[in-house]
C-alpha atoms as a PDB file:
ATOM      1  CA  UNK A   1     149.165 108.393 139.675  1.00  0.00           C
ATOM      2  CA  UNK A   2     145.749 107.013 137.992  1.00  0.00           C
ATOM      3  CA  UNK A   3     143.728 109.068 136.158  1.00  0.00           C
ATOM      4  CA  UNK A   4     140.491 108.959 136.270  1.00  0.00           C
ATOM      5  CA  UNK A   5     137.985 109.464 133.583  1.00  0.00           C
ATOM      6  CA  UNK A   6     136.219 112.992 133.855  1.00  0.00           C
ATOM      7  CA  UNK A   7     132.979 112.079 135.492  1.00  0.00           C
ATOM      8  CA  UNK A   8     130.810 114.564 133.224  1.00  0.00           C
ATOM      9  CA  UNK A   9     132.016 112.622 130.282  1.00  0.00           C
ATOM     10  CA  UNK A  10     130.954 109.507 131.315  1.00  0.00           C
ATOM     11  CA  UNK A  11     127.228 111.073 133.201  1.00  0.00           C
ATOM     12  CA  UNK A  12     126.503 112.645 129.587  1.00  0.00           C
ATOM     13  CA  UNK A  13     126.759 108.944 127.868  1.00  0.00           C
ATOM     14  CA  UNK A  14     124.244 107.882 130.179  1.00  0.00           C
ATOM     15  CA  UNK A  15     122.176 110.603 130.340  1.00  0.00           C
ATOM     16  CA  UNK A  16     122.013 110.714 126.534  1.00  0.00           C
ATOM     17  CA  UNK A  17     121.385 106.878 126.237  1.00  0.00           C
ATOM     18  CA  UNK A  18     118.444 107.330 128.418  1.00  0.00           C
ATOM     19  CA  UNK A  19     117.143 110.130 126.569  1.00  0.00           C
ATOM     20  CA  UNK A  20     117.226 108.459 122.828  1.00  0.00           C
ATOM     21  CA  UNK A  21     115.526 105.424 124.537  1.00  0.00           C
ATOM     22  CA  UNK A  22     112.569 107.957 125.939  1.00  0.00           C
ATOM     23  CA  UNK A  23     112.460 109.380 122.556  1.00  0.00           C
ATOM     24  CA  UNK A  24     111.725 105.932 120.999  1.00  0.00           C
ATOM     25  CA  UNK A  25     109.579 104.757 123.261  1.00  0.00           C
ATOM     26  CA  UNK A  26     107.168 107.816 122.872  1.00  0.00           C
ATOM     27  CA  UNK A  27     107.541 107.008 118.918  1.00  0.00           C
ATOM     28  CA  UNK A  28     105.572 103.913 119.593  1.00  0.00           C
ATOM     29  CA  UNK A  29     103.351 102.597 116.951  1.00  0.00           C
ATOM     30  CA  UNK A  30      99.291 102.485 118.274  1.00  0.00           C
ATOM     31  CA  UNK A  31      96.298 100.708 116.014  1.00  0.00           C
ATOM     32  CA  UNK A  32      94.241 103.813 115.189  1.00  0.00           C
ATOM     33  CA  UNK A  33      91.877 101.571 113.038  1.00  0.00           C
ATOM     34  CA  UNK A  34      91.169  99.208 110.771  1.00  0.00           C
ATOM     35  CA  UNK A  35      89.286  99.189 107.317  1.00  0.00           C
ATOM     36  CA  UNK A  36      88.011  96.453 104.762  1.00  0.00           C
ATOM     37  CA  UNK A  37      89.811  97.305 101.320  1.00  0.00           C
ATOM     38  CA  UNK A  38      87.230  97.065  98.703  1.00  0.00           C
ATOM     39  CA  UNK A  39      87.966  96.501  96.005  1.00  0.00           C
ATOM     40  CA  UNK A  40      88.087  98.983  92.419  1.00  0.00           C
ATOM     41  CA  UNK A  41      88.357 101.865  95.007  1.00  0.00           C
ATOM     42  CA  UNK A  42      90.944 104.417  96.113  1.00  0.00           C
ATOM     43  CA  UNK A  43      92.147 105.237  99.733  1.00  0.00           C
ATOM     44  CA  UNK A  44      92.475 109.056  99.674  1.00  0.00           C
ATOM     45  CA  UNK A  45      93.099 111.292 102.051  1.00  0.00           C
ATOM     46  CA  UNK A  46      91.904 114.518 103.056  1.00  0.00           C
ATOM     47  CA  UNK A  47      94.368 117.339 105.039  1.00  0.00           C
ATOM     48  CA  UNK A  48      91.513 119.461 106.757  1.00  0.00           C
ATOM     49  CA  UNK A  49      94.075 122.285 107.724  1.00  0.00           C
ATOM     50  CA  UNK A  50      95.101 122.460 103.944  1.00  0.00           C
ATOM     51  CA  UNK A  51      92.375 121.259 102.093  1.00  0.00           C
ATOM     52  CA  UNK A  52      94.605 118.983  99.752  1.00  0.00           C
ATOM     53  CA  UNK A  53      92.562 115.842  98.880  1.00  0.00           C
ATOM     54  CA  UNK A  54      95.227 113.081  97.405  1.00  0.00           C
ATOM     55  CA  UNK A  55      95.524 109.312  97.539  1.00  0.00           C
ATOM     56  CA  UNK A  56      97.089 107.992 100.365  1.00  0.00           C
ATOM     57  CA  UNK A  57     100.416 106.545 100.803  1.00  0.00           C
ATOM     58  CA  UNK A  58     100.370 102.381 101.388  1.00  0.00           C
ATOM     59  CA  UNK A  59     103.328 100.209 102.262  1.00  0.00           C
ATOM     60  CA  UNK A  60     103.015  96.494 101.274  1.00  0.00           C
ATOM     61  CA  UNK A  61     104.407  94.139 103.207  1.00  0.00           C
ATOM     62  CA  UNK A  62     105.588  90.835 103.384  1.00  0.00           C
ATOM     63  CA  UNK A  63     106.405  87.886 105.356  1.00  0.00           C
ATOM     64  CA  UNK A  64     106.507  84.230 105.267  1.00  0.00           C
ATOM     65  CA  UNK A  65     103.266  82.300 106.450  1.00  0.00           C
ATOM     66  CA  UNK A  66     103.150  79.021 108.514  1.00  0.00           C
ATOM     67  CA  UNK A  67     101.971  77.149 105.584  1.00  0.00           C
ATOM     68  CA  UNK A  68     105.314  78.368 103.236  1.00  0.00           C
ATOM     69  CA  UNK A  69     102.897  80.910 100.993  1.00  0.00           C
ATOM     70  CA  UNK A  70     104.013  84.897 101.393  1.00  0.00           C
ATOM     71  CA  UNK A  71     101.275  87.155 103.675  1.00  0.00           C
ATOM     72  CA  UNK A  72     101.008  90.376 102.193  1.00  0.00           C
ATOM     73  CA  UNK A  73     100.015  92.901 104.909  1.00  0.00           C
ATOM     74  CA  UNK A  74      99.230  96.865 103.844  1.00  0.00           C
ATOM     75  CA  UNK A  75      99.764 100.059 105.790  1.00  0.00           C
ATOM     76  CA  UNK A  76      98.779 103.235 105.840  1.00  0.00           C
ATOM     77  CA  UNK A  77     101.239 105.846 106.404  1.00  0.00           C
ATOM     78  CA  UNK A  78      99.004 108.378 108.709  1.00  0.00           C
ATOM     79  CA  UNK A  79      99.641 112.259 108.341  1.00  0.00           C
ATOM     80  CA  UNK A  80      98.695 114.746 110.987  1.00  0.00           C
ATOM     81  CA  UNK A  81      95.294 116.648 110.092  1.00  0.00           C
ATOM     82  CA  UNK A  82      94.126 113.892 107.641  1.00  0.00           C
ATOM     83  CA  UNK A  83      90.867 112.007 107.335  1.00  0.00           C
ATOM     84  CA  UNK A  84      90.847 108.842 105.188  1.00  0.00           C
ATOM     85  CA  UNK A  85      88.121 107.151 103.421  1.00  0.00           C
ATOM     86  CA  UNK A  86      87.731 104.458 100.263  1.00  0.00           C
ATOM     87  CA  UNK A  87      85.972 105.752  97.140  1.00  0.00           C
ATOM     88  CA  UNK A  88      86.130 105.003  93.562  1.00  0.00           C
ATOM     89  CA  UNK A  89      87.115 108.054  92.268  1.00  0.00           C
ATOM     90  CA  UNK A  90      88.242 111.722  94.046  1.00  0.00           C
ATOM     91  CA  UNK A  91      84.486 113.532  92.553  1.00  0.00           C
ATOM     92  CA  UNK A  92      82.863 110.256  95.296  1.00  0.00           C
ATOM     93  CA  UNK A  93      85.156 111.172  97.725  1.00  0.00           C
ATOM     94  CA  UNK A  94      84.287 114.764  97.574  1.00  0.00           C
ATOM     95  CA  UNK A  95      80.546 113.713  97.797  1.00  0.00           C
ATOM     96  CA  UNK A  96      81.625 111.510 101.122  1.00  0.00           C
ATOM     97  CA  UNK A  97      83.375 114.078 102.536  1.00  0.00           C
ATOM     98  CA  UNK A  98      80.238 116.695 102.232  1.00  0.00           C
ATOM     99  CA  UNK A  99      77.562 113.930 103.007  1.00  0.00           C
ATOM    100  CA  UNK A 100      80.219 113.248 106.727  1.00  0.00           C
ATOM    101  CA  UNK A 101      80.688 116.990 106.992  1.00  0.00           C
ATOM    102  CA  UNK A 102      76.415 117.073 107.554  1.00  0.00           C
ATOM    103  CA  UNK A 103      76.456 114.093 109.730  1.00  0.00           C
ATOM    104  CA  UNK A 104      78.579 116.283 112.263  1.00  0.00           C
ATOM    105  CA  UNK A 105      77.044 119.346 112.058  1.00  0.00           C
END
């Protein structure tokens, strides 16, 4: 006599394989924006739920161009409930924030 695998064994696999891959496909990356660096200044970011005003977190990366040279590319890790901007110093970016914060109203 065969036995056969229990069918809810093999059914929760699946089923879990197709879950994880809807979970990573909703973790997709998307282009929010894109911003000049200037240089001398700061990125810093502002948590408008919080009110915590800090520099923002960049990853550097690199990879190898067509001509041999290395291609440094930056990112921006994005938070929830933050609003970027450049500015030399976190007393300017306080002054951006209030001059953006009249724009809107």
């Amino acid at each position: 006599m065969k036995m056969i695998p229990d069918a809810d064994i093999v059914w929760d696999k699946r089923e879990q394989s197709r879950i994880e891959a809807q979970i990573k496909k909703q973790q997709e990356l998307k282009l929010i924006g894109s911003m000049k660096k200037v240089p001398g200044h700061t990125l810093f970011s502002f948590n408008y739920k919080t009110g915590e005003i800090k520099p923002a977190d960049v990853i550097r990366e690199c990879a190898m161009g067509f001509d041999g040279l290395p291609v440094y590319k930056e990112r921006i890790v994005v938070e929830k409930d933050c609003y970027y901007e450049q500015a030399l110093n976190v007393k300017n970016f306080v002054k951006r924030l209030k001059r953006k914060s009249h724009e809107n109203t």
